[in-house]
Protein backbone atom coordinates (compact mmCIF):
# COMPACT_ATOMS: atom_id res chain seq x y z
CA UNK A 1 11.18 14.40 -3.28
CA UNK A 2 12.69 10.98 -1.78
CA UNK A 3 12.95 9.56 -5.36
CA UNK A 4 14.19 5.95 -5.88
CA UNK A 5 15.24 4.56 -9.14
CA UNK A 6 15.64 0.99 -7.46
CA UNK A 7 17.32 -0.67 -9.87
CA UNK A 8 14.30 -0.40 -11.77
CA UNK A 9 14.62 0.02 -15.60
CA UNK A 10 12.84 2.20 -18.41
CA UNK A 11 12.92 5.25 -16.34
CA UNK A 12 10.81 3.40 -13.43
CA UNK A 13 10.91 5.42 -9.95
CA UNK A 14 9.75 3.80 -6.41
CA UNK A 15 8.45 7.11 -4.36
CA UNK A 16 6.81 7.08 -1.12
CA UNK A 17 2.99 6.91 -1.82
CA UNK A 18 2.30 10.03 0.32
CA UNK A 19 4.18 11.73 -2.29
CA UNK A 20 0.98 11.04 -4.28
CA UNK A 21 -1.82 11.85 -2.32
CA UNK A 22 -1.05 15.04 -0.93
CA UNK A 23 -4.06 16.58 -2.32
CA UNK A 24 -7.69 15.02 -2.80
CA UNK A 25 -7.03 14.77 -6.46
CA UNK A 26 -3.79 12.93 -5.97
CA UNK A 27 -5.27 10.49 -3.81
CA UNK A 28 -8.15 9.77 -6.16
CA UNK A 29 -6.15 9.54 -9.35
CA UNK A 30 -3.45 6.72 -7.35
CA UNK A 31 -6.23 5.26 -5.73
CA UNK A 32 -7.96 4.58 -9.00
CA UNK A 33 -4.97 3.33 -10.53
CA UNK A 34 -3.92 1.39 -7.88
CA UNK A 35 -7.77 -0.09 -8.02
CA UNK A 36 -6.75 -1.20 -11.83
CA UNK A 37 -3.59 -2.93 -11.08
CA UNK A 38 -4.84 -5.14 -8.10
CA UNK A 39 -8.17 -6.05 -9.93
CA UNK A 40 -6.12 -6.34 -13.60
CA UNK A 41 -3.80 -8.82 -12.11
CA UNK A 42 -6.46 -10.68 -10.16
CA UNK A 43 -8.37 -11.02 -12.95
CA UNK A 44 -5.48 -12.45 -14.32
CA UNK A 45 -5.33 -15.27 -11.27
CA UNK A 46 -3.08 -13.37 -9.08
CA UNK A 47 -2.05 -14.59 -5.82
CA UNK A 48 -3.04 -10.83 -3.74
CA UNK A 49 -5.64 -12.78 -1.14
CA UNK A 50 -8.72 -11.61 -3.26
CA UNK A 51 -10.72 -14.95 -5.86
CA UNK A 52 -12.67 -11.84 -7.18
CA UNK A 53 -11.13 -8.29 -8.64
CA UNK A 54 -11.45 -6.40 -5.45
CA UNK A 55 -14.26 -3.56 -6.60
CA UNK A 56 -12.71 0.17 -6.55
CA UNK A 57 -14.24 0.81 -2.98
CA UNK A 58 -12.41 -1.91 -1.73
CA UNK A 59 -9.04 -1.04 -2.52
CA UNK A 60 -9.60 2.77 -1.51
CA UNK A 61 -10.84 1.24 1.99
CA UNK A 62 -7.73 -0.92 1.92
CA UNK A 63 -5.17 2.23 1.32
CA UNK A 64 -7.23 4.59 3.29
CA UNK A 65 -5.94 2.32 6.37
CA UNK A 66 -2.61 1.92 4.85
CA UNK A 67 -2.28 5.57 4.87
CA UNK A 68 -3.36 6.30 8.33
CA UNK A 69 -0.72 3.33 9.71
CA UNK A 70 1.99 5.30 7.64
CA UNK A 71 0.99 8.74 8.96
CA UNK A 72 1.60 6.91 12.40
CA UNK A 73 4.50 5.36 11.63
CA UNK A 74 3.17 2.14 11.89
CA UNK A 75 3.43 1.55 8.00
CA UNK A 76 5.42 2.24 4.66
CA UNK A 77 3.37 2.90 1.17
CA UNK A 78 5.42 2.59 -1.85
CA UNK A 79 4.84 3.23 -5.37
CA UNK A 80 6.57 2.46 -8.84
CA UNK A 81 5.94 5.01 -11.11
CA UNK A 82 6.98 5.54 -15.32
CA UNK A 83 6.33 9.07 -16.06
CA UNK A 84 3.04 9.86 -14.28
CA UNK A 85 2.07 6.82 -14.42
CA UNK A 86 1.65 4.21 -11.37
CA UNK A 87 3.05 0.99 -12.60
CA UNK A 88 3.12 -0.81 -8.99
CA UNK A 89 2.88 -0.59 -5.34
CA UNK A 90 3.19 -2.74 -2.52
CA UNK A 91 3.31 -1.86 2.15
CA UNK A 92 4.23 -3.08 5.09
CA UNK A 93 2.23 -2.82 8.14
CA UNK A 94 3.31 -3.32 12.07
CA UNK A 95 1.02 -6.21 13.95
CA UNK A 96 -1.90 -4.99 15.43
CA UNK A 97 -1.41 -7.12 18.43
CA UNK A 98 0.65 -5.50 21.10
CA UNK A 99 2.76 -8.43 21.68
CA UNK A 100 3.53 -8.26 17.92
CA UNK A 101 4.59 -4.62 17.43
CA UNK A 102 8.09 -4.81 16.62
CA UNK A 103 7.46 -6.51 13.63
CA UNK A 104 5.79 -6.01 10.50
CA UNK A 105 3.97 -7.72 7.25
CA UNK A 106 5.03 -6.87 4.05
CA UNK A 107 1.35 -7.39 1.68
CA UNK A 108 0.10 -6.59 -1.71
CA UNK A 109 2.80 -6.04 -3.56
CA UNK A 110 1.88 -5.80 -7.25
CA UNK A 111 3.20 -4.92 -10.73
CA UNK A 112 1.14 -4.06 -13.34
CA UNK A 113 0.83 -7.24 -16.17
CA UNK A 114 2.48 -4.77 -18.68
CA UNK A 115 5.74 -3.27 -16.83
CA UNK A 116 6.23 -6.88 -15.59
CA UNK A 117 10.71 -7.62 -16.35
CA UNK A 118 11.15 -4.08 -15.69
CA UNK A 119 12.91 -4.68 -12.05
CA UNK A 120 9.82 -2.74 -10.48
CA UNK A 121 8.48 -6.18 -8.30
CA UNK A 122 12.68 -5.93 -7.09
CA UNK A 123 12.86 -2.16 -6.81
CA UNK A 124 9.33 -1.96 -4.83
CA UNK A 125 10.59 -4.61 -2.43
CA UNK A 126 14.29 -3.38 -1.48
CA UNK A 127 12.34 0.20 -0.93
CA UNK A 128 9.59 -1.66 1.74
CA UNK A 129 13.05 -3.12 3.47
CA UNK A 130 15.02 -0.48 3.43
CA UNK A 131 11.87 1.26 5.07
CA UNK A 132 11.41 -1.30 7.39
CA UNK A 133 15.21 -1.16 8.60
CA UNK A 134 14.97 2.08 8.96
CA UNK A 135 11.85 2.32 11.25
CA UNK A 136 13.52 -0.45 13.81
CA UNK A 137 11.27 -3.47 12.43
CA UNK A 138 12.75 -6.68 13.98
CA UNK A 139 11.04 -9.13 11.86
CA UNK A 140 9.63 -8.66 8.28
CA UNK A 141 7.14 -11.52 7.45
CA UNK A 142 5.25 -12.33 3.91
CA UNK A 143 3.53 -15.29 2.97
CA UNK A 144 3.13 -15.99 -0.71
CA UNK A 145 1.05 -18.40 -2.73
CA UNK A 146 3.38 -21.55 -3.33
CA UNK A 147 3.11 -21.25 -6.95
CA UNK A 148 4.39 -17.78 -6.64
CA UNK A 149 8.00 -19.18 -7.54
CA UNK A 150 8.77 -15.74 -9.27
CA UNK A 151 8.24 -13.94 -6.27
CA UNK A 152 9.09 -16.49 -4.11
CA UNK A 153 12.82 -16.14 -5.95
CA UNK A 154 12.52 -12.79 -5.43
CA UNK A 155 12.00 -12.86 -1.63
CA UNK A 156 14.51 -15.38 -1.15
CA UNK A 157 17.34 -13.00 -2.98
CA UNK A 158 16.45 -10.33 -0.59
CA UNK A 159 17.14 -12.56 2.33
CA UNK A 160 13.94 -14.34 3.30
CA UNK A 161 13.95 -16.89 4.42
CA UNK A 162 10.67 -19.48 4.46
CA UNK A 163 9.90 -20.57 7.87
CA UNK A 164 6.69 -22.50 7.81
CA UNK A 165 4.70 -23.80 4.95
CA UNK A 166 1.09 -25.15 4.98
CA UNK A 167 0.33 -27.53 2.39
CA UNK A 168 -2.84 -26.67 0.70
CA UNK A 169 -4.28 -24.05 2.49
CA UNK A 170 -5.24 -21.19 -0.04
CA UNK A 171 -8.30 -21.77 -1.69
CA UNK A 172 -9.37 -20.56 -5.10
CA UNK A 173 -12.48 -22.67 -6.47
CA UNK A 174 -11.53 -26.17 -6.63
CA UNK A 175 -7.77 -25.30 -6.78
CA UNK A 176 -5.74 -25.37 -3.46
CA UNK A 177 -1.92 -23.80 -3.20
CA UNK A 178 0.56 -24.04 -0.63
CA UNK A 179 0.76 -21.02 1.68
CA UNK A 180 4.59 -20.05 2.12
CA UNK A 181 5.54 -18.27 5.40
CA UNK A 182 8.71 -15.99 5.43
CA UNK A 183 11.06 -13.90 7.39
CA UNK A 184 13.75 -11.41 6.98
CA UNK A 185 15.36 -11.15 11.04
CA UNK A 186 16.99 -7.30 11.28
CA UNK A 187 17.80 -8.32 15.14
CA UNK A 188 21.05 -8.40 15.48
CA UNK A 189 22.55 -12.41 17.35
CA UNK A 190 25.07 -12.90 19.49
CA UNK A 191 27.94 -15.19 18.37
CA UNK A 192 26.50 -18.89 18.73
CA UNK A 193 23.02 -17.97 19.07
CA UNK A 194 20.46 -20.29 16.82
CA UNK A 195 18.16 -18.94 14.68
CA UNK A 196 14.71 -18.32 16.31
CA UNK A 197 12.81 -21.48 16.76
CA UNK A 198 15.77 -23.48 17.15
CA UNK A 199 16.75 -25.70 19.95
């Protein structure tokens, strides 16, 4: 098995989701308890693009498609695990548009409320790079919720870099966040060349 300690702590391993759901079983029981993470943390006001818990249907349509794009090679799945227990996940996905392909999104990745401080959040995310190096990605984008400064920290430690920011934008209810836009280039530049976007 392509097990990952991550820097992770308490005995935490990051593993390659089709690890887990190699077997109908397998890919009930992680898609259950990834279901109770994402709508646990959500509940808790969670910045993962759903207002509402996402209902368990939901999130097994979400990973069912996350799962085919990583059969294809067109994705990574990863998952944080204590024991038998699946403590966090979080994928990348290439563009769908063709003139978008050599780069990727990094989405959804979450921590259960209780093995938050553990180094999973950090362990999940240098896995999804390291994956995304590895496949020949050229750019790796996120966007986080503005007041995501934990995560934003995080992103920014890996090498991110924010490249765009839209004041306002995501609404929950009444409230209204920034939407941060970042990068992390693997393309290797020539001596003297400026940074994408810059004259």
């Amino acid at each position: 098995m392509d097990r990952e300690t991550g820097g992770a702590a308490a005995g935490a391993v990051v593993v390659d989701a089709l690890e887990l759901v190699s077997d109908p079983e397998g890919a009930a029981r992680f898609a259950g308890a990834a279901h109770r993470i994402l709508a646990e943390l959500v509940a808790g006001g969670a910045a993962l693009g759903w207002v509402e818990p996402p209902g368990r249907d939901q999130v097994a349509e979400l990973l069912d498609g996350v799962l085919a794009a990583v059969r294809t090679g067109d994705a990574a799945l990863r998952a944080a695990c204590l024991g038998d227990r699946l403590v966090g996940l979080g994928y990348w996905q290439r563009y769908a548009r063709p003139t978008h392909r050599p780069h990727a999104d990094l989405e959804k990745l979450a921590v259960a409320a209780q093995a938050h401080g553990l180094g999973i959040g950090r362990a999940l995310a240098v896995a999804l790079v390291e994956d995304a190096r590895r496949a020949g990605i050229e750019v790796l984008t996120l966007d986080a919720r503005g007041d995501n400064t934990r995560a934003l920290r995080l992103y920014s430690s890996l090498g991110f870099t924010e490249y765009g920011r839209l004041p306002r934008f995501v609404a929950v209810g009444e409230r209204r966040y920034d939407k941060v836009l970042c990068m992390l280039d693997f393309r290797p530049h020539a001596p003297g060349d400026a940074p994408s976007g810059v004259a």
